[in-house]
N, C-alpha and C. Protein backbone atom coordinates (compact mmCIF):
# COMPACT_ATOMS: atom_id res chain seq x y z
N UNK A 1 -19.63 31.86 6.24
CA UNK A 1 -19.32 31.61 4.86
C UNK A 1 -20.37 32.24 3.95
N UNK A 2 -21.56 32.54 4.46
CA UNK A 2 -22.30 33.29 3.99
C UNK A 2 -22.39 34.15 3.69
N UNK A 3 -22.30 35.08 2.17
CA UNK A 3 -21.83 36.71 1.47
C UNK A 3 -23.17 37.19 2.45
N UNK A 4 -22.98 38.85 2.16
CA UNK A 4 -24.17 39.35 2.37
C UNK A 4 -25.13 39.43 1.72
N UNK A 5 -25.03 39.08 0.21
CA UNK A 5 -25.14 39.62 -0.61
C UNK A 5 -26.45 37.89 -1.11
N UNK A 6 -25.92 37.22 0.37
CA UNK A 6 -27.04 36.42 0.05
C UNK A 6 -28.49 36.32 0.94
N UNK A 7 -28.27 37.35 1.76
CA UNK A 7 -29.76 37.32 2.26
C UNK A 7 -30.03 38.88 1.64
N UNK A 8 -29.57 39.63 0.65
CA UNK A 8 -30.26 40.62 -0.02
C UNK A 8 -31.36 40.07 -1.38
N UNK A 9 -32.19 41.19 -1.20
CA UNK A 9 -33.38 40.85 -2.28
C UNK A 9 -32.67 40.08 -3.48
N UNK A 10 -32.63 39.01 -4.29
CA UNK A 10 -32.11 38.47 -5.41
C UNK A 10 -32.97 39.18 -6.18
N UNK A 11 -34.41 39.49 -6.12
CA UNK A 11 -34.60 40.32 -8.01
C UNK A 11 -34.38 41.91 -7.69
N UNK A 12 -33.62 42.28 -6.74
CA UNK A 12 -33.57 43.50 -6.88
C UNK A 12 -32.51 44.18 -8.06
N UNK A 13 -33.28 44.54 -8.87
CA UNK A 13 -32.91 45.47 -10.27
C UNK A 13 -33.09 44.28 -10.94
N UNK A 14 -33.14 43.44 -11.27
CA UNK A 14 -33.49 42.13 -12.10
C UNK A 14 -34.71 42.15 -12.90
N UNK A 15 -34.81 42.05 -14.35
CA UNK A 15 -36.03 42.09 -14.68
C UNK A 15 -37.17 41.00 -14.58
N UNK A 16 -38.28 40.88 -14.66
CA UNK A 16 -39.62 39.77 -14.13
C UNK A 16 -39.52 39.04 -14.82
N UNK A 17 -38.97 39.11 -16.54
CA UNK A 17 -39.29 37.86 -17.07
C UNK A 17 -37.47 38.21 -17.91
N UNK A 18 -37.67 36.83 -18.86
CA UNK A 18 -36.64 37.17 -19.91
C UNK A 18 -35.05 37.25 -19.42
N UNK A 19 -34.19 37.05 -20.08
CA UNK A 19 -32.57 36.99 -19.85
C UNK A 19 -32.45 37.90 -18.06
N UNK A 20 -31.61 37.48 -17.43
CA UNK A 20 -31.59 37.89 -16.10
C UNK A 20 -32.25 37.63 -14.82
N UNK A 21 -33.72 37.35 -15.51
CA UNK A 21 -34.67 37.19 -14.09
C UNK A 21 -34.23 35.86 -13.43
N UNK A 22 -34.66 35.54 -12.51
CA UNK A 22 -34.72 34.51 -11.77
C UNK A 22 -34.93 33.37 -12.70
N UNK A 23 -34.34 32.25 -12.23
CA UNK A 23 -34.84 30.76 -13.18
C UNK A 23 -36.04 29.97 -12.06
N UNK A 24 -36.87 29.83 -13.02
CA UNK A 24 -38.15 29.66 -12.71
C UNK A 24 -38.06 27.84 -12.37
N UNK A 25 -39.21 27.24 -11.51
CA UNK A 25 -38.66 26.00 -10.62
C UNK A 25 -39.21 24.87 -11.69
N UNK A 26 -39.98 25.27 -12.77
CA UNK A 26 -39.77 23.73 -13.80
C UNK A 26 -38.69 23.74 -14.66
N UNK A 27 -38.38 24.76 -15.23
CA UNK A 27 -37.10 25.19 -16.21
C UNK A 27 -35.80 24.39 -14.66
N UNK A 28 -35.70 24.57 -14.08
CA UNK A 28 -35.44 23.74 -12.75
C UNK A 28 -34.95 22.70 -12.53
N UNK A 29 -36.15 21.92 -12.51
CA UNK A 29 -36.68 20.63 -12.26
C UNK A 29 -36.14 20.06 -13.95
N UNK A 30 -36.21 20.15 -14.93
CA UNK A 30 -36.01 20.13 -16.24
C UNK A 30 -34.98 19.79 -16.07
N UNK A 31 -34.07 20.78 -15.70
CA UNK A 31 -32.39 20.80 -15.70
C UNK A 31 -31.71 19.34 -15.03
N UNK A 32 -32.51 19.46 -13.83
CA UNK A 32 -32.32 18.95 -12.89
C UNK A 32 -32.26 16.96 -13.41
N UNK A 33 -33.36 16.86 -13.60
CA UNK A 33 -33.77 15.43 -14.29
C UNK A 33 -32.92 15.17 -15.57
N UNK A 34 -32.69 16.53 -16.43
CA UNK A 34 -31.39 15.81 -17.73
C UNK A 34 -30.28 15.54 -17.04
N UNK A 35 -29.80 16.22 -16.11
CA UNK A 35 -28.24 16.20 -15.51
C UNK A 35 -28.44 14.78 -14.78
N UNK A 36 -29.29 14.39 -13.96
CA UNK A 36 -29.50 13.37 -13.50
C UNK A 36 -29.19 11.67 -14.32
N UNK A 37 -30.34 12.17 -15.53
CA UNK A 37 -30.18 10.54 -16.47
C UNK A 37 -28.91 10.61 -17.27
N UNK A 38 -28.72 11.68 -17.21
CA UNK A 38 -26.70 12.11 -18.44
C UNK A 38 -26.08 11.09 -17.19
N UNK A 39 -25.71 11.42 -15.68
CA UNK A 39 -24.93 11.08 -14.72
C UNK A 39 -25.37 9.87 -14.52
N UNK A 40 -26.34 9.50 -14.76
CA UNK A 40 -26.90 7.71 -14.76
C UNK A 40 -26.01 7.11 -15.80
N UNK A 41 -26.13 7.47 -17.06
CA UNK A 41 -25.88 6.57 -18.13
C UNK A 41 -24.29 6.77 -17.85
N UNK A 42 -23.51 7.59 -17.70
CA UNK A 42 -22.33 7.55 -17.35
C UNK A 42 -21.93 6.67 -16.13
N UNK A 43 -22.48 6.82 -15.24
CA UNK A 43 -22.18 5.56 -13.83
C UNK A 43 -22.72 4.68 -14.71
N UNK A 44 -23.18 4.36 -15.28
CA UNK A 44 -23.59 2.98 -16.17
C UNK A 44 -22.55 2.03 -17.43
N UNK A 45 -22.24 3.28 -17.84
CA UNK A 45 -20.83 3.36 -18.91
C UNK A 45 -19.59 2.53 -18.21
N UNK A 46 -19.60 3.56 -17.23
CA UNK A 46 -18.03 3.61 -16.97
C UNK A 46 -17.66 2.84 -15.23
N UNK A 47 -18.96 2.92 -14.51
CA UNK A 47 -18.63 2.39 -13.03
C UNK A 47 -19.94 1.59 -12.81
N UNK A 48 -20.25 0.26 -13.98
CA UNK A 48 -20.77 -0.68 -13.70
C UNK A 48 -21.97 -0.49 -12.99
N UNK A 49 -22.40 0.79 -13.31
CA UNK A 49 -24.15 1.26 -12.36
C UNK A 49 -24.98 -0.08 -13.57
N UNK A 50 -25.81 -0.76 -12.15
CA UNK A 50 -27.39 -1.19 -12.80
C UNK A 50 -28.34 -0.34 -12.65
N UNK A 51 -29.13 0.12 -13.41
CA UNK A 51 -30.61 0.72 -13.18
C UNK A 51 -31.40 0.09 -12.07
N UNK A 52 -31.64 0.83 -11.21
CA UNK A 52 -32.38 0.77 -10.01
C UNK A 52 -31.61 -0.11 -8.98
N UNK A 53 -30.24 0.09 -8.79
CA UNK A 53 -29.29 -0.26 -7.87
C UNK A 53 -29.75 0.17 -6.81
N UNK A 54 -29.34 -1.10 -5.38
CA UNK A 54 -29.69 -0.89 -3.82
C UNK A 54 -28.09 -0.22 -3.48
N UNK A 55 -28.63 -0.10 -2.39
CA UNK A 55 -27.37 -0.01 -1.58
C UNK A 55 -26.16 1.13 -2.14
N UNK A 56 -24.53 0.96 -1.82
CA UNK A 56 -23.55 1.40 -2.26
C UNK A 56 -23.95 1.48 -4.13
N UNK A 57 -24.54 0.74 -4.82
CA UNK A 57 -24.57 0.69 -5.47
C UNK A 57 -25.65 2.04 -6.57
N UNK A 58 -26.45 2.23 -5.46
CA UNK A 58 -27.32 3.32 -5.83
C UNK A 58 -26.72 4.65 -5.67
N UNK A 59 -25.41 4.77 -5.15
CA UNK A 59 -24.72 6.38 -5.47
C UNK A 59 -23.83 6.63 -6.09
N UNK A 60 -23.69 5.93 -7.05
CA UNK A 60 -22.80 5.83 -8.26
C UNK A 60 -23.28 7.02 -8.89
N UNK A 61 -24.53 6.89 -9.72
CA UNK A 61 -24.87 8.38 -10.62
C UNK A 61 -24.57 9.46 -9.97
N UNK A 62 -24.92 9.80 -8.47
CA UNK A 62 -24.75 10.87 -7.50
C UNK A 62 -23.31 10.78 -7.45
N UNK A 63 -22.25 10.36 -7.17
CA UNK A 63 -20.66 10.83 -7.14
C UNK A 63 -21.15 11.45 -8.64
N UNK A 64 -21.07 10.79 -9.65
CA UNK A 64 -21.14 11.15 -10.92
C UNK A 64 -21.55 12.61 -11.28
N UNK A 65 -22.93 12.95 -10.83
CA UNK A 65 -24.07 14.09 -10.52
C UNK A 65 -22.90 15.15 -9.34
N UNK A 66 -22.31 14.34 -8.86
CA UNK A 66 -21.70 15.85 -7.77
C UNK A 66 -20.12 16.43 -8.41
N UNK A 67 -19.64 15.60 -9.31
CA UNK A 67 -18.65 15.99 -9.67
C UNK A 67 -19.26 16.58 -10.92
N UNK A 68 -20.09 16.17 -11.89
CA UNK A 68 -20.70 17.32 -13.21
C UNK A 68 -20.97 18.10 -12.37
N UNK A 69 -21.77 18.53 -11.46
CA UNK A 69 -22.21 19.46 -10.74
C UNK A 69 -21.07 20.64 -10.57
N UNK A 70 -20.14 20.18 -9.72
CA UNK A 70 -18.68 21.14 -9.32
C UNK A 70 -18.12 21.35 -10.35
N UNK A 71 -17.46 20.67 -11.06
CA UNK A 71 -16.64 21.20 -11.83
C UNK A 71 -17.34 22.01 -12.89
N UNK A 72 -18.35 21.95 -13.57
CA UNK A 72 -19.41 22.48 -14.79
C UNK A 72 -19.61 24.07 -13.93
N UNK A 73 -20.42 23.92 -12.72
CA UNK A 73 -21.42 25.48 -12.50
C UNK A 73 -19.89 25.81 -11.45
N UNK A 74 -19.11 25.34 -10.86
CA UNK A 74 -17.84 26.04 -10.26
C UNK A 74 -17.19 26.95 -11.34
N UNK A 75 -16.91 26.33 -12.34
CA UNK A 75 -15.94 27.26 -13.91
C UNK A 75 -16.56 27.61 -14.42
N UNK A 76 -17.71 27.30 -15.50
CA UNK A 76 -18.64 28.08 -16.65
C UNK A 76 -19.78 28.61 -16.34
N UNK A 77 -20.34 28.05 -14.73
CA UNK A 77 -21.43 28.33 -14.45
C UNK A 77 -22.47 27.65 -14.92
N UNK A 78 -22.94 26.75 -15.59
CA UNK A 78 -24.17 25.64 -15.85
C UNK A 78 -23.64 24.03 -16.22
N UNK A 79 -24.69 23.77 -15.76
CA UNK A 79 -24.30 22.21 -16.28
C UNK A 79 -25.19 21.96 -17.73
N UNK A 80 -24.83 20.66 -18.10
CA UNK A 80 -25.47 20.43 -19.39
C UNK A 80 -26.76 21.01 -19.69
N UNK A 81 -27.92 20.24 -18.00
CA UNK A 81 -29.05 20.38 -17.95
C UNK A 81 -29.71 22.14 -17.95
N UNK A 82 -28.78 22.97 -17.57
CA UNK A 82 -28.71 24.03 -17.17
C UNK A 82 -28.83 24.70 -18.50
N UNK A 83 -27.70 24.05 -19.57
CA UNK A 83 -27.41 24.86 -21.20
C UNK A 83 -28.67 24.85 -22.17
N UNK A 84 -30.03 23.22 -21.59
CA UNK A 84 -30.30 22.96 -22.26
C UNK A 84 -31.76 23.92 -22.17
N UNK A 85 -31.86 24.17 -20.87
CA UNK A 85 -32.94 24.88 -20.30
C UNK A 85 -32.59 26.49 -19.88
N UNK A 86 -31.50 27.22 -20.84
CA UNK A 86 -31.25 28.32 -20.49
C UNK A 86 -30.90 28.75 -19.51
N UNK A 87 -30.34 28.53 -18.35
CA UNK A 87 -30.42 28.98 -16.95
C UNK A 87 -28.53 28.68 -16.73
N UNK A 88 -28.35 29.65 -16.10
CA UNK A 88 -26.88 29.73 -16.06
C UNK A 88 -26.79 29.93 -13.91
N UNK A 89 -25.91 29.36 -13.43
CA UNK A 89 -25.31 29.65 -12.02
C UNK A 89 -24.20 30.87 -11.90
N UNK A 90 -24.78 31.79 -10.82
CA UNK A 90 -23.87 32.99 -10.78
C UNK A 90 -23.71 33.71 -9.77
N UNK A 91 -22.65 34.16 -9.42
CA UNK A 91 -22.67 35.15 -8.24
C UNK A 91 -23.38 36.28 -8.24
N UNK A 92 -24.06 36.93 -7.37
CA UNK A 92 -24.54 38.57 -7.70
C UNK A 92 -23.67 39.43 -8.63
N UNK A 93 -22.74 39.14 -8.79
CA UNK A 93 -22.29 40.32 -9.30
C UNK A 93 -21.74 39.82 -10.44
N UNK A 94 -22.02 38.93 -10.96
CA UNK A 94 -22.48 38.15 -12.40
C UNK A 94 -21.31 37.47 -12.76
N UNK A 95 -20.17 36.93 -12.03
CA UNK A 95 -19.63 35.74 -12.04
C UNK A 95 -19.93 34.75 -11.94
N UNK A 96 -19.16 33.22 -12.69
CA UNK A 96 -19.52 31.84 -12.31
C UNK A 96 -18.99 31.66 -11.02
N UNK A 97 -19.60 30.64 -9.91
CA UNK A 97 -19.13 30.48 -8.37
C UNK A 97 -17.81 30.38 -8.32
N UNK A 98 -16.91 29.95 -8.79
CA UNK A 98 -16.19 29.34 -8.49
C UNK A 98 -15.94 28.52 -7.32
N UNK A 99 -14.37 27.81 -7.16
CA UNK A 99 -14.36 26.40 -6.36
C UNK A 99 -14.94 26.82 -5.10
N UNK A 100 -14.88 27.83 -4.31
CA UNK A 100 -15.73 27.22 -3.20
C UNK A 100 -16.95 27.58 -2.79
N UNK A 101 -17.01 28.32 -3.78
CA UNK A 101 -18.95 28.44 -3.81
C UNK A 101 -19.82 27.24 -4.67
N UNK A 102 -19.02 27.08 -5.47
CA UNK A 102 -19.30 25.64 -6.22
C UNK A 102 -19.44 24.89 -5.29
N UNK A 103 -18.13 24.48 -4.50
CA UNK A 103 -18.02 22.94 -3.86
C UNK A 103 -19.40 23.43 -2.55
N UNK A 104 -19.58 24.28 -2.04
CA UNK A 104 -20.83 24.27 -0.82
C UNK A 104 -21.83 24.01 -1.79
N UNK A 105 -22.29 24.65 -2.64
CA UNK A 105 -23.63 24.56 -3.31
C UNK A 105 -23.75 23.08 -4.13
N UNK A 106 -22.56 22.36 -4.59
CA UNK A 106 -22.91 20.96 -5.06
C UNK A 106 -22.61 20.17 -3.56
N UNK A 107 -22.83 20.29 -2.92
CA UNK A 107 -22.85 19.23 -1.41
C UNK A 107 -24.23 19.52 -1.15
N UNK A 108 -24.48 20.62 -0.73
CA UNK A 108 -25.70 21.16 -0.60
C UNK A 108 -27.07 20.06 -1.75
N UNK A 109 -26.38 20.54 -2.63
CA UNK A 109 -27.65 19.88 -3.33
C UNK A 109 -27.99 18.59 -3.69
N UNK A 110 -26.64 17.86 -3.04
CA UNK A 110 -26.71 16.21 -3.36
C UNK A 110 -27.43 15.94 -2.00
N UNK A 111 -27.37 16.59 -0.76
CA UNK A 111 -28.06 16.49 0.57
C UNK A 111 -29.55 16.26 0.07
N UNK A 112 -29.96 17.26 -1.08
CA UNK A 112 -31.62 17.54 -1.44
C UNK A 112 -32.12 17.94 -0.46
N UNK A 113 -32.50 18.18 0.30
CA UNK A 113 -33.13 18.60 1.26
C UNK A 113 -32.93 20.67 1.13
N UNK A 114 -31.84 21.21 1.72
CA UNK A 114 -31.73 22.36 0.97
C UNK A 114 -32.11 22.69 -0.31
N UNK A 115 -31.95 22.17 -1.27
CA UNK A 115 -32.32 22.49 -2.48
C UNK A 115 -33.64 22.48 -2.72
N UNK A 116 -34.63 21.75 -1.64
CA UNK A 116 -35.82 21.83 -1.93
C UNK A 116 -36.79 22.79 -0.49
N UNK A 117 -35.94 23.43 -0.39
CA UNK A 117 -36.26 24.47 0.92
C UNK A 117 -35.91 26.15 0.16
N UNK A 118 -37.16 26.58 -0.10
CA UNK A 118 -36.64 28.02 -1.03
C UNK A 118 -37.57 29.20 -0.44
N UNK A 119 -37.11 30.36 -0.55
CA UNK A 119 -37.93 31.57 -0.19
C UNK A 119 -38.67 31.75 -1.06
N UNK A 120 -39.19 33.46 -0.76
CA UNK A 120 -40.44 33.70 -1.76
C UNK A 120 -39.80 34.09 -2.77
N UNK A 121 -38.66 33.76 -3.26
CA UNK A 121 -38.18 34.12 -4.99
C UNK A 121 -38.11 32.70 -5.53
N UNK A 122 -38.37 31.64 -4.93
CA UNK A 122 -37.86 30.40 -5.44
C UNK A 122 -36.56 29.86 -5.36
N UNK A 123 -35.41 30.64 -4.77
CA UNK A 123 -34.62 30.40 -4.38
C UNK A 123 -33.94 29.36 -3.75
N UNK A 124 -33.42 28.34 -4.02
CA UNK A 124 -32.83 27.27 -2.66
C UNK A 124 -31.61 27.50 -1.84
N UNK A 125 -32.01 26.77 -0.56
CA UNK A 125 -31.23 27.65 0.44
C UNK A 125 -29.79 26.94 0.38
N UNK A 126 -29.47 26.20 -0.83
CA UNK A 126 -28.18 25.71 -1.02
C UNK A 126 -28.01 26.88 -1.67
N UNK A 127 -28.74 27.74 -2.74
CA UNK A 127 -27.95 28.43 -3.66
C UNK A 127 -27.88 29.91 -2.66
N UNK A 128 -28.63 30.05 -1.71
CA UNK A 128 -28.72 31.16 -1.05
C UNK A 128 -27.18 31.22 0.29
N UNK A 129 -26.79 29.74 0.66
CA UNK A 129 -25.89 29.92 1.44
C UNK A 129 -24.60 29.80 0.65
N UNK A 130 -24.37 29.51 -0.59
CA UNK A 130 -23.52 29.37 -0.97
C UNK A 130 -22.87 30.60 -2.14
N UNK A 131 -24.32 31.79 -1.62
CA UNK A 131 -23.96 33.01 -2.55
C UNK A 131 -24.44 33.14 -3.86
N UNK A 132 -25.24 32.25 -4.59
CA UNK A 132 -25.58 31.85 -5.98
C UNK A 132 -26.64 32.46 -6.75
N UNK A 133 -27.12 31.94 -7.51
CA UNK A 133 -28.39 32.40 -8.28
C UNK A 133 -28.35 31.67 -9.55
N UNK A 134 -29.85 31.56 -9.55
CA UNK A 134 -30.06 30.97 -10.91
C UNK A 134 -30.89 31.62 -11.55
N UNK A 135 -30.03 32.09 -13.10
CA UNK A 135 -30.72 32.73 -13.61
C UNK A 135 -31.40 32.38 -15.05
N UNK A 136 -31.93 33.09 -15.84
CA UNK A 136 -32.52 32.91 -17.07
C UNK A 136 -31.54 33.64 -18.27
N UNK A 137 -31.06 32.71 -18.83
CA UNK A 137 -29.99 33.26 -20.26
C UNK A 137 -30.55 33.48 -21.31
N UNK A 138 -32.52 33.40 -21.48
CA UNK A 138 -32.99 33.69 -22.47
C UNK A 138 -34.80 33.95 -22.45
C-alpha cells in the first residue's frame, strides 16, 4: 500500500524554509494539541465526555479526533489545528490524500506510536506509509 514516492527524498526540490518546505515538529505539536481540545469539547458537547474520563469513557474525544482527522485532511487536506498553524496534508504531487490515504494515516495516528517515529526530515512514519506530507502554507 505503500507509493514509491514514499520512501523518496520528501525535500527533494522543496524549498528549506517558507510555503512548501516541510512542516516543522512544534508548528506540529501546535496543530496537534488545538485539534485535540476542539475534539474534547465536542465529545463533551455532544457524547457526554467528562474531563479526565477512565476507561471507555476516555475515547470519546479520540473517535471524535479520528473522524475530524479523516474527513478534514482526506478532502481539503488540514484540519482546523493544521489551518491555524499553516500546514496543510498532501500527496507528493500536491493533492489532498484522499479516502484511503486519509483513512491509513488517521488510524495510524490515533495508534501514536507511528506518528511519533520519524526520519531525518521529521517525517512520521504514519504520514510516510500512507504517502503524505506535511507541509508549510506560509
Amino acid at each position: 500500500m505503500t507509493s514509491p514516492e514514499a520512501h523518496a527524498d520528501p525535500a527533494a526540490g522543496r524549498p528549506v524554509e517558507g510555503p512548501g518546505s516541510l512542516g516543522r515538529f512544534l508548528p506540529r505539536i501546535g496543530a496537534l494539541l488545538i485539534d485535540w481540545f476542539l475534539c474534547s469539547l465536542i465529545a463533551a458537547a455532544f457524547l457526554d465526555y467528562r474531563w479526565g474520563g477512565s476507561g471507555a469513557e476516555g475515547f470519546k474525544p479520540l473517535l471524535v479526533f479520528a473522524i475530524e482527522n479523516f474527513l478534514l485532511v482526506s478532502t481539503i487536506g488540514m484540519t482546523i489545528g493544521h489551518r491555524i498553524f499553516g500546514l496543510v496534508v498532501q500527496r507528493p504531487d500536491a493533492t489532498p490524500p484522499g479516502l484511503v490515504s486519509g483513512a491509513v494515516r488517521t488510524v495510524l495516528l490515533c495508534l501514536v506510536v507511528p506518528a511519533v517515529v520519524t526520519d531525518g526530515y521529521g517525517r512520521g512514519l504514519h504520514d510516510k506509509i500512507a504517502g503524505t506530507l506535511i507541509l508549510r502554507t506560509r
